[in-house]
PDB file of N, CA and C in Angstrom:
ATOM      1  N   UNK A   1     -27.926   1.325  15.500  1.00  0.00           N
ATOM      2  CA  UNK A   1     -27.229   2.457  14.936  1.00  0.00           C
ATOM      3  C   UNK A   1     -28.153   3.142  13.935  1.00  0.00           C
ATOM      4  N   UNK A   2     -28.288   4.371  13.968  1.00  0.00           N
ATOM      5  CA  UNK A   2     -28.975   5.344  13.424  1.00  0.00           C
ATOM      6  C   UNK A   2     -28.609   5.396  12.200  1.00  0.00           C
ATOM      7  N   UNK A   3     -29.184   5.466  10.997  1.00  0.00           N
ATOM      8  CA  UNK A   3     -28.088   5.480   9.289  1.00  0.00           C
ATOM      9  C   UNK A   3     -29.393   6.597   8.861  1.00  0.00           C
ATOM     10  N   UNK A   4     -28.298   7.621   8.608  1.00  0.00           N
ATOM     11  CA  UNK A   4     -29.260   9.078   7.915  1.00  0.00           C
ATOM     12  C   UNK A   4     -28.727   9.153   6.978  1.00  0.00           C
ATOM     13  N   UNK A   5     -29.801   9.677   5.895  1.00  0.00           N
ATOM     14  CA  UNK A   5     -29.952   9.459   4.940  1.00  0.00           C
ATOM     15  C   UNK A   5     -29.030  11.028   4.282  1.00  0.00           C
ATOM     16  N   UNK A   6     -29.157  12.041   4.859  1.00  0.00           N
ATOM     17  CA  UNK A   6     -28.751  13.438   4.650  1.00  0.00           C
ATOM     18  C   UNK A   6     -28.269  13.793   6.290  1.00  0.00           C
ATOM     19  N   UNK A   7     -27.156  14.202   6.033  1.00  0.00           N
ATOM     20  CA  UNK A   7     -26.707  15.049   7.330  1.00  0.00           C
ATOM     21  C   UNK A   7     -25.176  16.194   7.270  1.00  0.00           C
ATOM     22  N   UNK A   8     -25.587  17.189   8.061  1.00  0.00           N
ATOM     23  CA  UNK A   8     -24.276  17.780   8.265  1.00  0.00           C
ATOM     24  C   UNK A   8     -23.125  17.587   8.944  1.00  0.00           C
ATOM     25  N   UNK A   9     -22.104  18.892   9.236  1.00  0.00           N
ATOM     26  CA  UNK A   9     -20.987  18.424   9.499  1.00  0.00           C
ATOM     27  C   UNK A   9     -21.253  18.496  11.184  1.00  0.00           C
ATOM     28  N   UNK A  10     -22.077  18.656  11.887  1.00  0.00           N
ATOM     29  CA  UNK A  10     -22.063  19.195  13.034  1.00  0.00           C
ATOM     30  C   UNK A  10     -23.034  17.394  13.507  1.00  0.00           C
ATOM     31  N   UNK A  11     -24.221  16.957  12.706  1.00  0.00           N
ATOM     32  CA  UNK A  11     -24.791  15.877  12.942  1.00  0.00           C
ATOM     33  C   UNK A  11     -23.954  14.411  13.043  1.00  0.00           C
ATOM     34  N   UNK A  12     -22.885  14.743  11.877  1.00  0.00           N
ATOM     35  CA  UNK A  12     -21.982  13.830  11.603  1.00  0.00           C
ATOM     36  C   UNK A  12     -21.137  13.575  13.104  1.00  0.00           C
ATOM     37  N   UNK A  13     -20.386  14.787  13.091  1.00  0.00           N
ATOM     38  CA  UNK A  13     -19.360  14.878  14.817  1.00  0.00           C
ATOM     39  C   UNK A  13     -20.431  14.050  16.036  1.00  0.00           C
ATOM     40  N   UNK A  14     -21.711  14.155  15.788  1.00  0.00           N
ATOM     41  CA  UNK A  14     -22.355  13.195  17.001  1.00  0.00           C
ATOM     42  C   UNK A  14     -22.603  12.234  16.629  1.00  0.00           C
ATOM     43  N   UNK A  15     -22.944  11.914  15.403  1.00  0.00           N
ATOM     44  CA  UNK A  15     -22.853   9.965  15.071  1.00  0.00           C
ATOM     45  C   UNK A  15     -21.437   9.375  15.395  1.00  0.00           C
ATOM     46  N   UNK A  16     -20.477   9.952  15.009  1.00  0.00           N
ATOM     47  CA  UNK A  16     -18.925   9.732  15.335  1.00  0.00           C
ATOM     48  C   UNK A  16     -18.659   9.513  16.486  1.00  0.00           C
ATOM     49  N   UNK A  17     -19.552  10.448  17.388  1.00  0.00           N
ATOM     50  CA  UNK A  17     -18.868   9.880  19.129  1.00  0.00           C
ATOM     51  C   UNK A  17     -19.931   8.927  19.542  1.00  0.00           C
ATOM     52  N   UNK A  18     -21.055   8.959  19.037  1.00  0.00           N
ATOM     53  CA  UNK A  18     -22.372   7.853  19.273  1.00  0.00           C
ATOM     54  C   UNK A  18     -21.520   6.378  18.897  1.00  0.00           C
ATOM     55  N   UNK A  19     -21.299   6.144  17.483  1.00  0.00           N
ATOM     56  CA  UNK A  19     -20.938   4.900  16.902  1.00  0.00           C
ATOM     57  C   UNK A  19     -19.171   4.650  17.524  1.00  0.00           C
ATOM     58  N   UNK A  20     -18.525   5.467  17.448  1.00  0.00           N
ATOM     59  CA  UNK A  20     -16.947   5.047  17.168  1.00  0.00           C
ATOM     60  C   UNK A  20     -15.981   5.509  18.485  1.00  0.00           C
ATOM     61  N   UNK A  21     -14.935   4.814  18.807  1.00  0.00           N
ATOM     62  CA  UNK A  21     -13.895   5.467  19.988  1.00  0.00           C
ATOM     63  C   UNK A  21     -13.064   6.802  18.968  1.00  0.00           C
ATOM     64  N   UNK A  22     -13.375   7.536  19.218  1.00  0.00           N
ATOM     65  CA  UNK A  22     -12.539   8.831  18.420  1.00  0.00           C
ATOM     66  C   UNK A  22     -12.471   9.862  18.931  1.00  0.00           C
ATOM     67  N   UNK A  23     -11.270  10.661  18.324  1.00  0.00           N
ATOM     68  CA  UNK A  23     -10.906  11.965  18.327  1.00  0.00           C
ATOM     69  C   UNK A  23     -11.482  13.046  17.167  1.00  0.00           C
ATOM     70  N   UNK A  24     -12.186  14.146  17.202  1.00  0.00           N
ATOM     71  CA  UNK A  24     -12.816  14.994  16.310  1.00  0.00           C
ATOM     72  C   UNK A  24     -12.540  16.169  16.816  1.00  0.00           C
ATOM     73  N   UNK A  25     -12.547  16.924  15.405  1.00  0.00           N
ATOM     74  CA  UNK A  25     -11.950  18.224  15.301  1.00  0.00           C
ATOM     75  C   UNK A  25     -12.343  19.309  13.820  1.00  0.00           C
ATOM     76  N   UNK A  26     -12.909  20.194  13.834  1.00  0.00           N
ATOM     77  CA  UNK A  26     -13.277  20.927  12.992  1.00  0.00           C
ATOM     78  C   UNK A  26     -12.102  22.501  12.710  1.00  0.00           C
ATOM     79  N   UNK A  27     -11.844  22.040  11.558  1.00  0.00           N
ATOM     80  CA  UNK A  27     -10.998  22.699  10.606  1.00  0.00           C
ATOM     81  C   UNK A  27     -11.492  23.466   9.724  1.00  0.00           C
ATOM     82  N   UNK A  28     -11.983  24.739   9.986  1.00  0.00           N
ATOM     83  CA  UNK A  28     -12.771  25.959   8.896  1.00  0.00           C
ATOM     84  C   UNK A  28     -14.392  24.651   8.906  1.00  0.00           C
ATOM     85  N   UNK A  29     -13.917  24.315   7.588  1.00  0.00           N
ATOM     86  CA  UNK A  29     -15.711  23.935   6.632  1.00  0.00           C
ATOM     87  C   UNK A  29     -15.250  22.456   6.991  1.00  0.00           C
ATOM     88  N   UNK A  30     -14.481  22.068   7.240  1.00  0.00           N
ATOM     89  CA  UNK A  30     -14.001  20.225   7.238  1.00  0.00           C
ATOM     90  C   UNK A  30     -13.944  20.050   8.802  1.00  0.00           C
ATOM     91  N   UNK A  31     -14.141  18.595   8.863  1.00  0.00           N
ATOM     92  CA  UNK A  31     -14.445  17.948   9.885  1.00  0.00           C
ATOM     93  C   UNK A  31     -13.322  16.945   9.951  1.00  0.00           C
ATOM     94  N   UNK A  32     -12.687  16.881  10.617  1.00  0.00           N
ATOM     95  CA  UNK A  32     -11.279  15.627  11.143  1.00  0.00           C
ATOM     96  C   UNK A  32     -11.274  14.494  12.173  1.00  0.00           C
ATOM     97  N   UNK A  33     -11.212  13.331  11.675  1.00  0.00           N
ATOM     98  CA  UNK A  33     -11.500  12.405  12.895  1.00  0.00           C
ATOM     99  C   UNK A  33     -10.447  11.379  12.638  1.00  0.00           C
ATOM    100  N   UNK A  34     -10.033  11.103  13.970  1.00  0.00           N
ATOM    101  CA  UNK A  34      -8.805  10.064  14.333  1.00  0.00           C
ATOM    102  C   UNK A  34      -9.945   8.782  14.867  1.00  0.00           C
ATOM    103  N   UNK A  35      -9.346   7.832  14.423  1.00  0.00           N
ATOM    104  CA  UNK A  35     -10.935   6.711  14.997  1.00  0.00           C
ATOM    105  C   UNK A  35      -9.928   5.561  15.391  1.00  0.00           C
ATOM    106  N   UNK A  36     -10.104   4.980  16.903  1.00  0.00           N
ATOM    107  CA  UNK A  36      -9.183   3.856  17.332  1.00  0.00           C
ATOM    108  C   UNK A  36      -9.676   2.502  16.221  1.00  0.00           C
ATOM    109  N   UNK A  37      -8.783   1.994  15.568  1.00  0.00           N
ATOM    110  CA  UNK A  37      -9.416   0.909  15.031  1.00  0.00           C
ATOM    111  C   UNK A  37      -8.998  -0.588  15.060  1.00  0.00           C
ATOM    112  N   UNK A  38      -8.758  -0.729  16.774  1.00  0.00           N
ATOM    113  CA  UNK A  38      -8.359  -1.854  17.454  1.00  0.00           C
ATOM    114  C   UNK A  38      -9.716  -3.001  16.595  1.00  0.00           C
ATOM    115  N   UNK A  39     -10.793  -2.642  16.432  1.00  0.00           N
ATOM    116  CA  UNK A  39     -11.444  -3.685  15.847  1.00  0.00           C
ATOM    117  C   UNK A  39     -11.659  -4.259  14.807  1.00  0.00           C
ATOM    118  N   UNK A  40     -10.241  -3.990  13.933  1.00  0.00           N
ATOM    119  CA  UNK A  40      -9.595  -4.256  12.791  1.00  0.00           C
ATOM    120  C   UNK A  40      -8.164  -4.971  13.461  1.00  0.00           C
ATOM    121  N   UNK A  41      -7.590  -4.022  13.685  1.00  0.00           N
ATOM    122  CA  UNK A  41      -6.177  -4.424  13.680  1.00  0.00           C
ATOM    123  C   UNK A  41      -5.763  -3.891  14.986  1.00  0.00           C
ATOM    124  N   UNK A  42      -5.255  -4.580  16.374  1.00  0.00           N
ATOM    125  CA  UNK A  42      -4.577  -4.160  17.215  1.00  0.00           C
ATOM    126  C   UNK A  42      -3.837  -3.157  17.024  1.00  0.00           C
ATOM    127  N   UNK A  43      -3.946  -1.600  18.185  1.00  0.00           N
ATOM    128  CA  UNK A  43      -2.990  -1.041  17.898  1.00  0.00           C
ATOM    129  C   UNK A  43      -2.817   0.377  17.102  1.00  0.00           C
ATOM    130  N   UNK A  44      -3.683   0.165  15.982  1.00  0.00           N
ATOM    131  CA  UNK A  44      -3.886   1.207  14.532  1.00  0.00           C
ATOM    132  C   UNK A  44      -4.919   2.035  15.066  1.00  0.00           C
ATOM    133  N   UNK A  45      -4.810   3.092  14.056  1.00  0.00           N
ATOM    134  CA  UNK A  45      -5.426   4.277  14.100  1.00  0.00           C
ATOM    135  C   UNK A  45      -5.870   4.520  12.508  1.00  0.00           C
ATOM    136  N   UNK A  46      -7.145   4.995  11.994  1.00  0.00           N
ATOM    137  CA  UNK A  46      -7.267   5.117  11.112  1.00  0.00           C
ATOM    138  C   UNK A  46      -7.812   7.214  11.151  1.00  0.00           C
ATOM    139  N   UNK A  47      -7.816   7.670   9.722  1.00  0.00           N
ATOM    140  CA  UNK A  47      -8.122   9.079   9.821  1.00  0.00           C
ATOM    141  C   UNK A  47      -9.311   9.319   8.804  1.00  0.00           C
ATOM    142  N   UNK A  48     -10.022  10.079   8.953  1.00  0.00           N
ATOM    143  CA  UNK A  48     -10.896  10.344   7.892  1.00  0.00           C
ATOM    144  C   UNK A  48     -10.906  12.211   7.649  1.00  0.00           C
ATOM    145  N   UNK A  49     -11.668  12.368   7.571  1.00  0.00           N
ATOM    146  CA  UNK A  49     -12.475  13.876   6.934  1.00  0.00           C
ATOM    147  C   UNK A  49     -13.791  13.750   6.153  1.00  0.00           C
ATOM    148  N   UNK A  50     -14.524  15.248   6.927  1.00  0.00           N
ATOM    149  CA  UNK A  50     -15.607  15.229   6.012  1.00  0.00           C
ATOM    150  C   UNK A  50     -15.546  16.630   5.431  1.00  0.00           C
ATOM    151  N   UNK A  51     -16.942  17.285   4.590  1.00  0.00           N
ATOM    152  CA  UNK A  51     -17.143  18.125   4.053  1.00  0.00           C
ATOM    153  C   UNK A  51     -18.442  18.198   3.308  1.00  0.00           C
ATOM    154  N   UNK A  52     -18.782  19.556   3.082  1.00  0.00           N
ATOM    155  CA  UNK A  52     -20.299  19.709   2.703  1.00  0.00           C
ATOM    156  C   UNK A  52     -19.977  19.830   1.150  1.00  0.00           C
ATOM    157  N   UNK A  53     -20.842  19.362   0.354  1.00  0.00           N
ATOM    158  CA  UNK A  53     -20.477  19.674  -0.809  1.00  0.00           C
ATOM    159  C   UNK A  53     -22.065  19.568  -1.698  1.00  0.00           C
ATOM    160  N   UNK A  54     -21.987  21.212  -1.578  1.00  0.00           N
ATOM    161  CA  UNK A  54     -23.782  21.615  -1.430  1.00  0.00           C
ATOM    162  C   UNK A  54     -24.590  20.986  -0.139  1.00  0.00           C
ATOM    163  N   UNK A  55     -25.592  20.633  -0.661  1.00  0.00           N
ATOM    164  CA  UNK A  55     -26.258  20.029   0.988  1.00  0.00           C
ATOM    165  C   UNK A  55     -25.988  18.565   1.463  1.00  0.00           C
ATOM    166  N   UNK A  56     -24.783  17.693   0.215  1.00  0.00           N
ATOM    167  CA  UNK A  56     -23.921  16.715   0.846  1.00  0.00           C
ATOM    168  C   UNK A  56     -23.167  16.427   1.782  1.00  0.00           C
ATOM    169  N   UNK A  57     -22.756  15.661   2.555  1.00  0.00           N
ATOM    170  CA  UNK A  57     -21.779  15.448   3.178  1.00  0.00           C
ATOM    171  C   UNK A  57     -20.785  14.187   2.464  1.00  0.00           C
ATOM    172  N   UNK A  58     -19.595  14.982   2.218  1.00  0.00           N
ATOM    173  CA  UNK A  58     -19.138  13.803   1.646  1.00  0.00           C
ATOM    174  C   UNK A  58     -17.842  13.472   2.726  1.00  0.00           C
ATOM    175  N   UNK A  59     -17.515  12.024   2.431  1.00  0.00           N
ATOM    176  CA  UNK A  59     -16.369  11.291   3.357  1.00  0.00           C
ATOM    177  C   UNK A  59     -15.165  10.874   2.676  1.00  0.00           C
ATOM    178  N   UNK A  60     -13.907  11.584   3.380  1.00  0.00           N
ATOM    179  CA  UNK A  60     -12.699  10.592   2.960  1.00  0.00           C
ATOM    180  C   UNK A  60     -12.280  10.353   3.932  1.00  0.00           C
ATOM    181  N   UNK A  61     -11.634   8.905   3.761  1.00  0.00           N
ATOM    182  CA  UNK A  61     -10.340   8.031   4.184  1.00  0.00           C
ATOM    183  C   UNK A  61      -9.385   8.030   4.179  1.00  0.00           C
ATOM    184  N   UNK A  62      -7.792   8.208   4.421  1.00  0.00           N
ATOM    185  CA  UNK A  62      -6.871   8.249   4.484  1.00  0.00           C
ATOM    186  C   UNK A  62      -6.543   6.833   4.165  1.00  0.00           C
ATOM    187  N   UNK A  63      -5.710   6.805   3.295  1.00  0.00           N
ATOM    188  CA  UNK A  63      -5.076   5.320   2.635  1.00  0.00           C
ATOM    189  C   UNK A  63      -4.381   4.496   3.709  1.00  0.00           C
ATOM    190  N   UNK A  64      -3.695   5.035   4.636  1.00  0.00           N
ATOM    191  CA  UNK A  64      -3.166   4.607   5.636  1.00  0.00           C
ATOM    192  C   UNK A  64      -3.644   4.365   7.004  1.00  0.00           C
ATOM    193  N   UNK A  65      -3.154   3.199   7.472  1.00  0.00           N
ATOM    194  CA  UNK A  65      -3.516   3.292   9.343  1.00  0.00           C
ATOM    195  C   UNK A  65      -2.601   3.678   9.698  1.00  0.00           C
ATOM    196  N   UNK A  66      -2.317   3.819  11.224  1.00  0.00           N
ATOM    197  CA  UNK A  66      -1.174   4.742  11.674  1.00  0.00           C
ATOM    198  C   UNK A  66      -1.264   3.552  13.244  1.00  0.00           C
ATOM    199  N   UNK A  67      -0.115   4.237  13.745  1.00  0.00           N
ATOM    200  CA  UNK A  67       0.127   3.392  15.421  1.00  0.00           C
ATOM    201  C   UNK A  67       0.246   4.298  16.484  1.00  0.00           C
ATOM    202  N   UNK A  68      -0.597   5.341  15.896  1.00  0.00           N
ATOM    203  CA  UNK A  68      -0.830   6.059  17.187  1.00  0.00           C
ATOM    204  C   UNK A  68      -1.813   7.749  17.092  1.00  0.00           C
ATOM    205  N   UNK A  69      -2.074   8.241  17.354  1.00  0.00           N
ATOM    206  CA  UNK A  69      -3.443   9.236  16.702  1.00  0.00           C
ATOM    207  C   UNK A  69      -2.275  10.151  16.738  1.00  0.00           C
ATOM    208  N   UNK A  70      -1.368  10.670  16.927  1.00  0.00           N
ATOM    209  CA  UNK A  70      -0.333  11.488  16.770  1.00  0.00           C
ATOM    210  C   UNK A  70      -0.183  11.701  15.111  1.00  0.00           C
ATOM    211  N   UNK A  71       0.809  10.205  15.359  1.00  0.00           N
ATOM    212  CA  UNK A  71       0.538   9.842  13.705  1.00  0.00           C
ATOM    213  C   UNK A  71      -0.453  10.518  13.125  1.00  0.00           C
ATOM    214  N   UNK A  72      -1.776   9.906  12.820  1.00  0.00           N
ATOM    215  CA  UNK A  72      -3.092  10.016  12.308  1.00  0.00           C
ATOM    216  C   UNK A  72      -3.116  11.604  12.254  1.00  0.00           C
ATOM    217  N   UNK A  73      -3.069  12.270  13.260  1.00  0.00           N
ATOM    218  CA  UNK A  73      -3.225  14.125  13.103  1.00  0.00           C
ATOM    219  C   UNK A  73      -2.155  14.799  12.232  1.00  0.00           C
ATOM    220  N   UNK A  74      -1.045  14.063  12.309  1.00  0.00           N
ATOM    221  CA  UNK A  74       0.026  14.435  11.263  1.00  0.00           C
ATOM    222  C   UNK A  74      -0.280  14.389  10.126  1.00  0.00           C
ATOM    223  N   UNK A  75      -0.856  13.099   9.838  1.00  0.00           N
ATOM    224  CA  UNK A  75      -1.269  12.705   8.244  1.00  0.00           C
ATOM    225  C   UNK A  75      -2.000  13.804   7.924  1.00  0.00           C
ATOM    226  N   UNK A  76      -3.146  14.004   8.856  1.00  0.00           N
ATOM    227  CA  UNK A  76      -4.157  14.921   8.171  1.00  0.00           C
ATOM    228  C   UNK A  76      -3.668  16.256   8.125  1.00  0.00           C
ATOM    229  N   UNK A  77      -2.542  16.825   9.055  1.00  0.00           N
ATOM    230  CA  UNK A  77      -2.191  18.195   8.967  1.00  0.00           C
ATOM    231  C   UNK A  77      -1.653  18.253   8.066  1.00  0.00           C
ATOM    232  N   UNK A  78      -0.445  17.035   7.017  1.00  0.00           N
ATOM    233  CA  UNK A  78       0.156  17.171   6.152  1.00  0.00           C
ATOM    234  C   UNK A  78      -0.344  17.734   5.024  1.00  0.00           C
ATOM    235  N   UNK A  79      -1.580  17.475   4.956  1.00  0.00           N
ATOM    236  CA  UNK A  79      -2.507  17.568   3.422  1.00  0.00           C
ATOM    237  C   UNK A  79      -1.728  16.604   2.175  1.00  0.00           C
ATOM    238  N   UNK A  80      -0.688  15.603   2.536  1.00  0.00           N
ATOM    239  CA  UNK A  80      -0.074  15.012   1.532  1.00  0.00           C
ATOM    240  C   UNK A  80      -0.164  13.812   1.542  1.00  0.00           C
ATOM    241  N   UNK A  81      -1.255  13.218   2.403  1.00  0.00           N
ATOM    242  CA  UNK A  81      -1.316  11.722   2.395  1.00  0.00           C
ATOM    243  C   UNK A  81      -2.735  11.218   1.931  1.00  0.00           C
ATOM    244  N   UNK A  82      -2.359  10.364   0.666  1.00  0.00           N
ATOM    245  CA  UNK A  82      -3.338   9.472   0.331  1.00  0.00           C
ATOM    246  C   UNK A  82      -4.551   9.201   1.164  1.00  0.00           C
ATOM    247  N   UNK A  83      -5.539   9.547  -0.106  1.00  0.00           N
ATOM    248  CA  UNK A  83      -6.795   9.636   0.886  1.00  0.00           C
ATOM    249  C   UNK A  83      -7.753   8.363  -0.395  1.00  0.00           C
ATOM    250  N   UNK A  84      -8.682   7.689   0.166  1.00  0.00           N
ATOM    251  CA  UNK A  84      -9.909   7.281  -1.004  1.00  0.00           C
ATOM    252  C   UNK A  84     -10.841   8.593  -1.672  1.00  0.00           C
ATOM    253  N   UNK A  85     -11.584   8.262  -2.460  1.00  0.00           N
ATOM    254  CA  UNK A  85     -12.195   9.073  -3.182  1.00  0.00           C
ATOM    255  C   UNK A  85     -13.561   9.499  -2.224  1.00  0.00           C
ATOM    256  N   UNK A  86     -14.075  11.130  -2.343  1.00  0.00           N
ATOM    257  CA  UNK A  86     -14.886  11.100  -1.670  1.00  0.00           C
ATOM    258  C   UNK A  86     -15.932  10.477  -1.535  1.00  0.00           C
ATOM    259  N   UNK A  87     -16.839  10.208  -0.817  1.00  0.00           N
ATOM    260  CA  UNK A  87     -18.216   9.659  -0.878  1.00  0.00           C
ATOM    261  C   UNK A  87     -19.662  10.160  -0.084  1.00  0.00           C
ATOM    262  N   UNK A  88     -20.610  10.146  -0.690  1.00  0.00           N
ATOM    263  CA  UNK A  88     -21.308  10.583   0.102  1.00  0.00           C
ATOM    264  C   UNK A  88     -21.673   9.716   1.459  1.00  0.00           C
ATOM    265  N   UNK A  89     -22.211  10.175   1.954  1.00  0.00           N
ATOM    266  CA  UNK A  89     -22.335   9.500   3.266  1.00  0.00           C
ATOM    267  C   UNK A  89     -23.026   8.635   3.649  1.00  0.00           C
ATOM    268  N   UNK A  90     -24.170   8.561   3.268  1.00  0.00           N
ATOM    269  CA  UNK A  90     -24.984   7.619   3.165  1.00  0.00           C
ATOM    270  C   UNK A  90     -24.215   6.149   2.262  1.00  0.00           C
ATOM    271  N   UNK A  91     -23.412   6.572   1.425  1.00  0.00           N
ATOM    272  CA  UNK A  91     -22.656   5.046   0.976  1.00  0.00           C
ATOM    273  C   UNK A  91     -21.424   5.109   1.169  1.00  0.00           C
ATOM    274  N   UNK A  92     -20.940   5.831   2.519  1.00  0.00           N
ATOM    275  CA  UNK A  92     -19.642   5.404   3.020  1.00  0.00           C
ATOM    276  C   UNK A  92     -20.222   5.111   4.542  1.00  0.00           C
ATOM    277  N   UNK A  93     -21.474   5.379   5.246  1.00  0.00           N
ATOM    278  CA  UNK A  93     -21.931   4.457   6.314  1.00  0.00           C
ATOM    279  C   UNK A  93     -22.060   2.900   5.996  1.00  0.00           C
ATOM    280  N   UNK A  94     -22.869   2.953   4.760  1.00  0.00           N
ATOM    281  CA  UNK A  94     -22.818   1.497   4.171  1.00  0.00           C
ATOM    282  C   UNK A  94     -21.660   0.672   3.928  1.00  0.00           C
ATOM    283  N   UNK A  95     -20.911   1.214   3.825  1.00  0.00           N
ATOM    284  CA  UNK A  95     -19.681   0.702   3.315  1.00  0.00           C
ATOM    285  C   UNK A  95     -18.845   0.118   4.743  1.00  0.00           C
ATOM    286  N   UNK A  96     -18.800   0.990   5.608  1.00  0.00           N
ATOM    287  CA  UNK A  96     -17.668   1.422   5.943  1.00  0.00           C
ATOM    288  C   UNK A  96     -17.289  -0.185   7.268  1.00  0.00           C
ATOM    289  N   UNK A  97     -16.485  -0.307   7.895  1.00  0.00           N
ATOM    290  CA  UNK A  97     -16.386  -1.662   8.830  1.00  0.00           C
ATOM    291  C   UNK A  97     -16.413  -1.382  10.038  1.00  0.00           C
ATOM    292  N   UNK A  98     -16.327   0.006  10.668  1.00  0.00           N
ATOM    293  CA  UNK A  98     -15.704  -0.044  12.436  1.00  0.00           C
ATOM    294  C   UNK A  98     -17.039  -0.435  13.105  1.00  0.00           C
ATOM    295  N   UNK A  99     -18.228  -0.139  12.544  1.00  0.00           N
ATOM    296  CA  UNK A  99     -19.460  -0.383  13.672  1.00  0.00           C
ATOM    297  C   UNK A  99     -20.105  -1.356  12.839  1.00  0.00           C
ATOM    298  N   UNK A 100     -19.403  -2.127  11.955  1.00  0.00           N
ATOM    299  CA  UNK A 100     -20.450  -3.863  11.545  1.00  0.00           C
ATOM    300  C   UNK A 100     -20.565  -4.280  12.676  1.00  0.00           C
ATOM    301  N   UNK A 101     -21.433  -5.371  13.188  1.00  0.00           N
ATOM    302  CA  UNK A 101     -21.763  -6.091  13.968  1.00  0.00           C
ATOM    303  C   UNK A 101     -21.621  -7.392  13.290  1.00  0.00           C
ATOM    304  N   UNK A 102     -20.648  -8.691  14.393  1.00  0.00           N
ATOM    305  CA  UNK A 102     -20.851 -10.130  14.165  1.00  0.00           C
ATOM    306  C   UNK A 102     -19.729  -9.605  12.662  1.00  0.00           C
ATOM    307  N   UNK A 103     -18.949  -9.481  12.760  1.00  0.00           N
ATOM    308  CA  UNK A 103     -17.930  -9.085  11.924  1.00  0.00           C
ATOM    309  C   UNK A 103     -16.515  -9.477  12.305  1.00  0.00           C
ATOM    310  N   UNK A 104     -16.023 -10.582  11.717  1.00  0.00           N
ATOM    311  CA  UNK A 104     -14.600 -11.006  12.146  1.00  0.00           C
ATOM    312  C   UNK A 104     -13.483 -10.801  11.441  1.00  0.00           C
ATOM    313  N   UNK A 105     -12.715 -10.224  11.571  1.00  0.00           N
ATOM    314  CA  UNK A 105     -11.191  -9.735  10.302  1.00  0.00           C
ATOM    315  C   UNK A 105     -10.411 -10.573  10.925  1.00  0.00           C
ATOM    316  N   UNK A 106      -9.874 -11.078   9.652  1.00  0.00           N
ATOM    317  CA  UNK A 106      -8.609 -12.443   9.783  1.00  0.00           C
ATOM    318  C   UNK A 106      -7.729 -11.717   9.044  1.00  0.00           C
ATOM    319  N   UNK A 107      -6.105 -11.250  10.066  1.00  0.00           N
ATOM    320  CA  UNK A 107      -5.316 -10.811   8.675  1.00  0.00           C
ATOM    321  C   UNK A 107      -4.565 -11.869   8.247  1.00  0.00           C
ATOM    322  N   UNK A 108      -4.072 -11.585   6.847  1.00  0.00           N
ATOM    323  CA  UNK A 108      -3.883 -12.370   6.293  1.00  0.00           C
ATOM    324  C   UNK A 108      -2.366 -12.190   5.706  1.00  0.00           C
ATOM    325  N   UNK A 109      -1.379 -13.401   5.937  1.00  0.00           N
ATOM    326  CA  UNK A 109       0.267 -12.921   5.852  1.00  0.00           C
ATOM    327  C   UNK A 109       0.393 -13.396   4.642  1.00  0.00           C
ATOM    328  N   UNK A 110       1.284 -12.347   3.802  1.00  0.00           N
ATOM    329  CA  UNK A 110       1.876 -12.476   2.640  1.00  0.00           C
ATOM    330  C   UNK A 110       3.414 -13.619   2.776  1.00  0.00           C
TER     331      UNK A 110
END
């Protein structure tokens, strides 16, 4: 997997279909992606967004998974659902879990 150091919103939409099973969609200056995230949790859907901010690209998350990308496009059309704080991109690739490799999630019951 390719990890750039600087990129736009148009470079980003092809690492997204390179690395991840997703849905993408460009909204004016923002970028929208529904990402299957069966390799977390059977089932779920997670949402993000990007945006340029100067020659940044920064990333949010949506606080929520969803059970179906329906869901997930709702959230994001709402503009009212909990998102994480932005990040630039380069340390929300680092961060982030859908394309770790040798990576096992155990959930864990309350």
């Amino acid at each position: 997997m390719k990890k750039e150091k600087k990129m736009n919103l148009a470079q980003f939409a092809d690492w997204l279909r390179e690395n991840l099973i997703c849905e993408i969609r460009q909204v004016g200056r923002r970028l929208e992606a529904v990402i299957n995230a069966e390799v977390i949790e059977a089932g779920t859907y997670a949402a993000l967004f990007a945006q340029m901010d100067g020659s940044e690209l920064m990333i949010g998350e949506l606080l929520n998974t969803f059970h179906s990308p329906e869901e997930a496009w709702a959230a994001l059309d709402s503009g009212q659902a909990s998102a994480y704080d932005l990040v630039p991109f380069a340390q929300w690739v680092q961060d982030q879990y859908w394309t770790a490799k040798n990576v096992k999630v155990q959930k864990i019951e309350f």
